[in-house]
Protein backbone atom coordinates (compact mmCIF):
# COMPACT_ATOMS: atom_id res chain seq x y z
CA UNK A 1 -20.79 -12.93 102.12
CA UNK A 2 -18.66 -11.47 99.17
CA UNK A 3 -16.70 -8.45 99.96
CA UNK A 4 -16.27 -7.47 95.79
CA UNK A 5 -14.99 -9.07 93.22
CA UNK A 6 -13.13 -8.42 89.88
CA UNK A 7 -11.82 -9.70 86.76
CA UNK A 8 -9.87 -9.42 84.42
CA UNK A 9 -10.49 -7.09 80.53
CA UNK A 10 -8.79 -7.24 77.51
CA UNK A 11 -9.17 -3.26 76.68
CA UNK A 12 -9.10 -1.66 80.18
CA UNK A 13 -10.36 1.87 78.92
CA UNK A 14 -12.85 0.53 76.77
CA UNK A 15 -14.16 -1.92 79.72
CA UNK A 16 -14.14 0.98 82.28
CA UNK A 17 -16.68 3.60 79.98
CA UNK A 18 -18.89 0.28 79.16
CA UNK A 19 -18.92 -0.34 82.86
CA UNK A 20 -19.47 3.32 83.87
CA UNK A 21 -22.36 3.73 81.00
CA UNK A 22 -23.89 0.18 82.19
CA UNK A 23 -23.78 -0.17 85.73
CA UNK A 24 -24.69 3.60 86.29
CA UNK A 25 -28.61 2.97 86.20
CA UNK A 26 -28.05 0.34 89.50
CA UNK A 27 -26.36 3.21 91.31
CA UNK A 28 -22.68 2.11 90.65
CA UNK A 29 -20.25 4.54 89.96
CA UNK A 30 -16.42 4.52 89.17
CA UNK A 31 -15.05 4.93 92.94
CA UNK A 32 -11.15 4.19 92.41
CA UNK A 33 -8.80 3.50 90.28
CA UNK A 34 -5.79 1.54 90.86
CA UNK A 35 -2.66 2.25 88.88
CA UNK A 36 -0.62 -0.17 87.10
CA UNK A 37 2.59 1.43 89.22
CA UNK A 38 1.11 0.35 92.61
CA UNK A 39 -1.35 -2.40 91.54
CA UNK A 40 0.65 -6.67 92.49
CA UNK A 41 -0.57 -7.23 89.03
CA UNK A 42 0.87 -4.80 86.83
CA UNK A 43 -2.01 -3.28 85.65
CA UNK A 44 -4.95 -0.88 86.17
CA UNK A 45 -7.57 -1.38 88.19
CA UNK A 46 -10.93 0.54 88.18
CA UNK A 47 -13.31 -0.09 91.37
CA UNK A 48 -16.94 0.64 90.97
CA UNK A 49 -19.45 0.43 93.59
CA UNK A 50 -21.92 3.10 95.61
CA UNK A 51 -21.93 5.02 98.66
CA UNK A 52 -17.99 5.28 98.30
CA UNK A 53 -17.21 1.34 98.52
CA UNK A 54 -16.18 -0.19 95.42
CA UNK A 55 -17.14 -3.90 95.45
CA UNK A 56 -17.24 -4.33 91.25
CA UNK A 57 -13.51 -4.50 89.82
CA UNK A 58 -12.19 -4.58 86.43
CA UNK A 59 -8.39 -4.87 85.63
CA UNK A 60 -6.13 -4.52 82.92
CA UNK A 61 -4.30 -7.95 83.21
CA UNK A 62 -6.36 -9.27 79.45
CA UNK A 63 -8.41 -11.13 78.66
CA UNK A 64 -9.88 -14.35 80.56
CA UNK A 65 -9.45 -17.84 78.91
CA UNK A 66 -13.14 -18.38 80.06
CA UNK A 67 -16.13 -15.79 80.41
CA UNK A 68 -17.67 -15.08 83.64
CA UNK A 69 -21.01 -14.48 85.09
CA UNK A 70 -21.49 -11.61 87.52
CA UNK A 71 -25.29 -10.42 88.36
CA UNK A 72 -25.84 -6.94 90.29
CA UNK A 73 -28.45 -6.39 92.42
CA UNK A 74 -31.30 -3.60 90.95
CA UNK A 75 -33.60 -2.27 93.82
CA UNK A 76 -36.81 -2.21 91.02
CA UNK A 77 -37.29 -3.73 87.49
CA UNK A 78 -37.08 -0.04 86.05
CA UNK A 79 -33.71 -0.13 87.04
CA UNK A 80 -33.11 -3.24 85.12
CA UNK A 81 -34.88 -2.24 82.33
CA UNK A 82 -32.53 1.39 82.36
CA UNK A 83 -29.43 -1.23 82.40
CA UNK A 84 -30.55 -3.23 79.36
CA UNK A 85 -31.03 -0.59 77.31
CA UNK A 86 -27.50 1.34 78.71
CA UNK A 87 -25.37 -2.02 77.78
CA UNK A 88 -27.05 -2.30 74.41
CA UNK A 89 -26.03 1.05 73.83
CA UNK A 90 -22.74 0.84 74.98
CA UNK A 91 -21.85 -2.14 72.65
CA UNK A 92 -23.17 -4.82 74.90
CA UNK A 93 -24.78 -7.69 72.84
CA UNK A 94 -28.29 -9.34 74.36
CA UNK A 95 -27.73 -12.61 75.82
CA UNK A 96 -31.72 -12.17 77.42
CA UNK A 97 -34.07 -9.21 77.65
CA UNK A 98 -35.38 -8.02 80.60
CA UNK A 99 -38.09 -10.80 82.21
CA UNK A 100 -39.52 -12.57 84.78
CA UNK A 101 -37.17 -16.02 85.33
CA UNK A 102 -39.84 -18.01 87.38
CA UNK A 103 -37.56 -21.12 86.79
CA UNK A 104 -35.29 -19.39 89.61
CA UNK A 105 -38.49 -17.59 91.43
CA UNK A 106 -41.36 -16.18 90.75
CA UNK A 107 -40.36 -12.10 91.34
CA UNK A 108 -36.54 -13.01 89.66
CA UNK A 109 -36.54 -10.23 86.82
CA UNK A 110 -33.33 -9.76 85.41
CA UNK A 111 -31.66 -8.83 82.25
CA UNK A 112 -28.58 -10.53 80.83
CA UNK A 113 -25.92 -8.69 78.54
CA UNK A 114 -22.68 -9.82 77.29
CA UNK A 115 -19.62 -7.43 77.42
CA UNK A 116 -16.80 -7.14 74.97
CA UNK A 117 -14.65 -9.60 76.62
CA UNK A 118 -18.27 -11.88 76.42
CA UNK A 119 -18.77 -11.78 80.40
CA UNK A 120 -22.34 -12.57 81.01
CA UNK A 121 -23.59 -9.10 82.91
CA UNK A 122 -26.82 -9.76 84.57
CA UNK A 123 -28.96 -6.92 86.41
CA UNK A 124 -31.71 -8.58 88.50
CA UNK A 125 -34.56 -7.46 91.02
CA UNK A 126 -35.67 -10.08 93.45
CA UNK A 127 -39.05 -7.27 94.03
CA UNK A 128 -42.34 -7.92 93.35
CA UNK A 129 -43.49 -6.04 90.29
């Protein structure tokens, strides 16, 4: 079982109101932030997360030589939908609208957005409709 996870964002303050805007309609909110002062890497560090644990980290370090896929659990499609349409208006750009996947199951409807770094954001509910 993961504990969180994080990665690494070539614009720190730009990544951290995406992330706030985007993940906000899955219940995530900014929990923590980690200054660059304290932080072993030298840079900020936001945590986002719900019910006070952060679990979803970005930092400061720049930009990663490769793009990463992260996918966050909604509890209904609505929820996905609400994400979608938050990333595409925070700058995301659409790399899949929200849909049923039935080549991964048949209830797997998820949305897939790429950041400004191009990290592959996915929202997905596992519910039936």
């Amino acid at each position: 079982m993961i504990d969180h996870m994080g990665f690494a964002v070539s614009d720190y303050e730009r990544a951290k109101t995406f992330y706030a805007k985007v993940l906000a309609p899955l219940g995530y909110e900014l929990i923590m932030e980690v200054p660059a002062a304290v932080n072993p890497s030298g840079a900020p560090a936001a945590g986002f997360g719900e019910n006070g644990k952060p679990d979803f980290w970005i930092g400061g370090e720049g930009k990663l030589a490769y793009p990463l896929h992260v996918a966050v659990v909604a509890k209904t499609r609505e929820a996905v939908d609400a994400f979608y349409k938050a990333a595409m208006a925070a700058g995301a750009r659409d790399n899949g609208a929200p849909g049923i996947r039935p080549h991964y199951h048949a209830n797997y409807y998820g949305a897939f957005v790429l950041d400004h770094d191009g990290h592959n954001i996915e929202a997905v509910c596992h519910a039936p409709g």
